[in-house]
N, C-alpha and C. Protein backbone atom coordinates (compact mmCIF):
# COMPACT_ATOMS: atom_id res chain seq x y z
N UNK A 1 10.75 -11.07 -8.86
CA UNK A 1 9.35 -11.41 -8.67
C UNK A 1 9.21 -12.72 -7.89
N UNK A 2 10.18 -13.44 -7.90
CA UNK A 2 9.96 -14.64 -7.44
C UNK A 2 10.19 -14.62 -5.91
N UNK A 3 10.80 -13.97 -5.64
CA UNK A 3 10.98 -13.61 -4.09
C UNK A 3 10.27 -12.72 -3.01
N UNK A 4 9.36 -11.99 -4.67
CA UNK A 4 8.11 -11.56 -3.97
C UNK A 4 7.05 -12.22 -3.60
N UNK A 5 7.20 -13.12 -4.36
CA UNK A 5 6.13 -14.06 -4.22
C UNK A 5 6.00 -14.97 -2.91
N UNK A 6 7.41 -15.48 -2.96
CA UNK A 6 7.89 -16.83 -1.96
C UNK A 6 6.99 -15.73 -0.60
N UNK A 7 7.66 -14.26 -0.43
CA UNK A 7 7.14 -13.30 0.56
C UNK A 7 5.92 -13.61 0.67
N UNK A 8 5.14 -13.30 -0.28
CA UNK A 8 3.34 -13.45 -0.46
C UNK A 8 3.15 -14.49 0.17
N UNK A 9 3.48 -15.66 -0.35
CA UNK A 9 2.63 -17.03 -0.23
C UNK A 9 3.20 -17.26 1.01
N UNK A 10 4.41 -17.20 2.01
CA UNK A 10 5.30 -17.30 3.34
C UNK A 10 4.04 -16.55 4.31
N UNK A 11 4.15 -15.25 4.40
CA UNK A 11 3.08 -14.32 4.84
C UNK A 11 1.57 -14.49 4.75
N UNK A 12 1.47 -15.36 3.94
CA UNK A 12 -0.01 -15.40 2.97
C UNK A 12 -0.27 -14.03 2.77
N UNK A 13 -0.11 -13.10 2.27
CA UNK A 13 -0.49 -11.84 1.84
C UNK A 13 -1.20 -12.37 0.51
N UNK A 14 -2.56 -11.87 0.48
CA UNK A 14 -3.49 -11.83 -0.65
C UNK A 14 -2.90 -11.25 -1.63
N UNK A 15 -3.54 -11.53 -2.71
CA UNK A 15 -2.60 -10.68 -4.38
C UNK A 15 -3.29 -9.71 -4.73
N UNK A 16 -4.40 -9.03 -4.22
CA UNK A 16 -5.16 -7.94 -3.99
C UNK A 16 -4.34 -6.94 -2.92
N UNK A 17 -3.67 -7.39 -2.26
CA UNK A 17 -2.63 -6.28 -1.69
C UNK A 17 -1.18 -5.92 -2.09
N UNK A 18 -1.19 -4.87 -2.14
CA UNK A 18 -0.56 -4.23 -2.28
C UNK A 18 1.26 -4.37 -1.78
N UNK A 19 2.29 -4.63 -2.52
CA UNK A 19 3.10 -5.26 -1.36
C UNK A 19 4.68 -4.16 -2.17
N UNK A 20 5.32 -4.02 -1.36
CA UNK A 20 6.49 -2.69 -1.92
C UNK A 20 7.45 -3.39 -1.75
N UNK A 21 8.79 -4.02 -2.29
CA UNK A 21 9.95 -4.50 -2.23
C UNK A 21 10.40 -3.49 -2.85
N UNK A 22 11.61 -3.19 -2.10
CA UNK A 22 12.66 -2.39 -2.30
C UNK A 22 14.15 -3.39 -2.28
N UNK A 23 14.10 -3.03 -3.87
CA UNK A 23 15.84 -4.06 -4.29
C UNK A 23 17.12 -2.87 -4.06
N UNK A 24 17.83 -3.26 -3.29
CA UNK A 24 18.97 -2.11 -3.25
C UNK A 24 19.78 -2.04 -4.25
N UNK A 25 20.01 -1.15 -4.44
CA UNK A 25 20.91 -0.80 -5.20
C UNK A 25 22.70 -0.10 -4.73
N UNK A 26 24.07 -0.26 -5.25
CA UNK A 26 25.33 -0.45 -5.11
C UNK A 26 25.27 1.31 -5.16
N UNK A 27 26.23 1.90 -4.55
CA UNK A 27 26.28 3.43 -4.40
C UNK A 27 26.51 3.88 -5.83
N UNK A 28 26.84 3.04 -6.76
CA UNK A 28 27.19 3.57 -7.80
C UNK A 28 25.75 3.71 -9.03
N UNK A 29 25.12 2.83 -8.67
CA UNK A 29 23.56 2.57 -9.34
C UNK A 29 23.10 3.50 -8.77
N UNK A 30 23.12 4.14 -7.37
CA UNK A 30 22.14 4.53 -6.91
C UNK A 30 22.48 6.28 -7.39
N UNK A 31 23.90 6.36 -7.70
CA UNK A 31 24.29 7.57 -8.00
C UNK A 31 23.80 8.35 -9.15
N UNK A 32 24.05 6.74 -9.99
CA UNK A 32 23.65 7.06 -11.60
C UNK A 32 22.32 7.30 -11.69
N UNK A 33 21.28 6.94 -11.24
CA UNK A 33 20.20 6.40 -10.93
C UNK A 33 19.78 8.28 -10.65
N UNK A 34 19.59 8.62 -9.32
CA UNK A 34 20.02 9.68 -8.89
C UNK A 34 20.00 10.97 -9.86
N UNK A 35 20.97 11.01 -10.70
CA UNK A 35 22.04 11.91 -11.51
C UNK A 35 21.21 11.99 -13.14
N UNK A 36 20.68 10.68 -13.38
CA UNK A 36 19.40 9.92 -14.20
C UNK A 36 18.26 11.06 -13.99
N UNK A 37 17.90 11.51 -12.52
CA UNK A 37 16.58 11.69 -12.43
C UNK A 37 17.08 12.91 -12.35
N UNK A 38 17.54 14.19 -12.55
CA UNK A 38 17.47 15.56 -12.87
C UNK A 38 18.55 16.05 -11.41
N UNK A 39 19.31 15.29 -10.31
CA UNK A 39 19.65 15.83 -9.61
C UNK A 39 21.18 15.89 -9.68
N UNK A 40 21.84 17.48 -9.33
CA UNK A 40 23.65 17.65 -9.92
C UNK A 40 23.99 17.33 -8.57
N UNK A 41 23.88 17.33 -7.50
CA UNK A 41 24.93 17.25 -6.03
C UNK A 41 24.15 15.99 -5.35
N UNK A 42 24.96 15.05 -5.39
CA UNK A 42 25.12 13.99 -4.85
C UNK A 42 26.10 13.17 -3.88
N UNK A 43 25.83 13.28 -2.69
CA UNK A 43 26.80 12.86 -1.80
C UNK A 43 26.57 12.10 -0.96
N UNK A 44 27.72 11.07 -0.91
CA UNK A 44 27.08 9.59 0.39
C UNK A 44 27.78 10.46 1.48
N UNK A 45 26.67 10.02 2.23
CA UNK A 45 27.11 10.95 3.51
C UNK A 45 27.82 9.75 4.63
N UNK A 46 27.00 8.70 5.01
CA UNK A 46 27.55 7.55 5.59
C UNK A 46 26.84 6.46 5.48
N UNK A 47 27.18 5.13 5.50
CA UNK A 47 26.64 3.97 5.62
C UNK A 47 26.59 3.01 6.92
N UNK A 48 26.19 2.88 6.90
CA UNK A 48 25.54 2.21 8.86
C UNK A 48 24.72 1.02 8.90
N UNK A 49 25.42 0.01 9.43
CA UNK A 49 24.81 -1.50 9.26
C UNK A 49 23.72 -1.80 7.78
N UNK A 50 24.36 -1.50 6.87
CA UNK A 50 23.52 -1.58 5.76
C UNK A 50 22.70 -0.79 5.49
N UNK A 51 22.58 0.59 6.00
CA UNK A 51 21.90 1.48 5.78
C UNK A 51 22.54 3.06 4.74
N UNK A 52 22.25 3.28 3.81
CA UNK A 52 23.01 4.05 3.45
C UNK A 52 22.58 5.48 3.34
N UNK A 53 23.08 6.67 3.88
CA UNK A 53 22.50 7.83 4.04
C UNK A 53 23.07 8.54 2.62
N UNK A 54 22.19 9.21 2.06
CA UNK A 54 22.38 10.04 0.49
C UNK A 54 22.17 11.37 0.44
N UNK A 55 22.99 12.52 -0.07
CA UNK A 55 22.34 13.94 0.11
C UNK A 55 21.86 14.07 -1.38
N UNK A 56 21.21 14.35 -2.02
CA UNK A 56 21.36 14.87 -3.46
C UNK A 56 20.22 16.06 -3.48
N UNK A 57 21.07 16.67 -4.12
CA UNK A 57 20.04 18.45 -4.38
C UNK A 57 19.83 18.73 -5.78
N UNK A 58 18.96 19.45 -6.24
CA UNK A 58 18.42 19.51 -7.82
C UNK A 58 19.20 21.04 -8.11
């Protein structure tokens, strides 16, 4: 929260808007995470300058 904030008040973004941070998560959080929410096939497909591509099917 606090880094959302520093964002807010940096930006001046009003606190009436709406603002989406996305905290990443480690392939293994994101698996469990994933596997958590009802889906069996999960596969890292590749990762690319910090970008990580995911297949998962229900």
């Amino acid at each position: 929260m606090e880094l959302c904030d520093s964002l807010r008040e940096r930006e001046h973004i009003p606190e009436d808007v709406f603002v989406h941070f996305d905290t990443p998560l480690t392939w293994e959080h994101e698996r469990e995470a994933l596997c958590g929410a009802g889906f069996s096939e999960v596969e890292l497909i590749d990762s690319i300058d910090g970008v990580t591509f995911i297949r998962a099917a229900k």
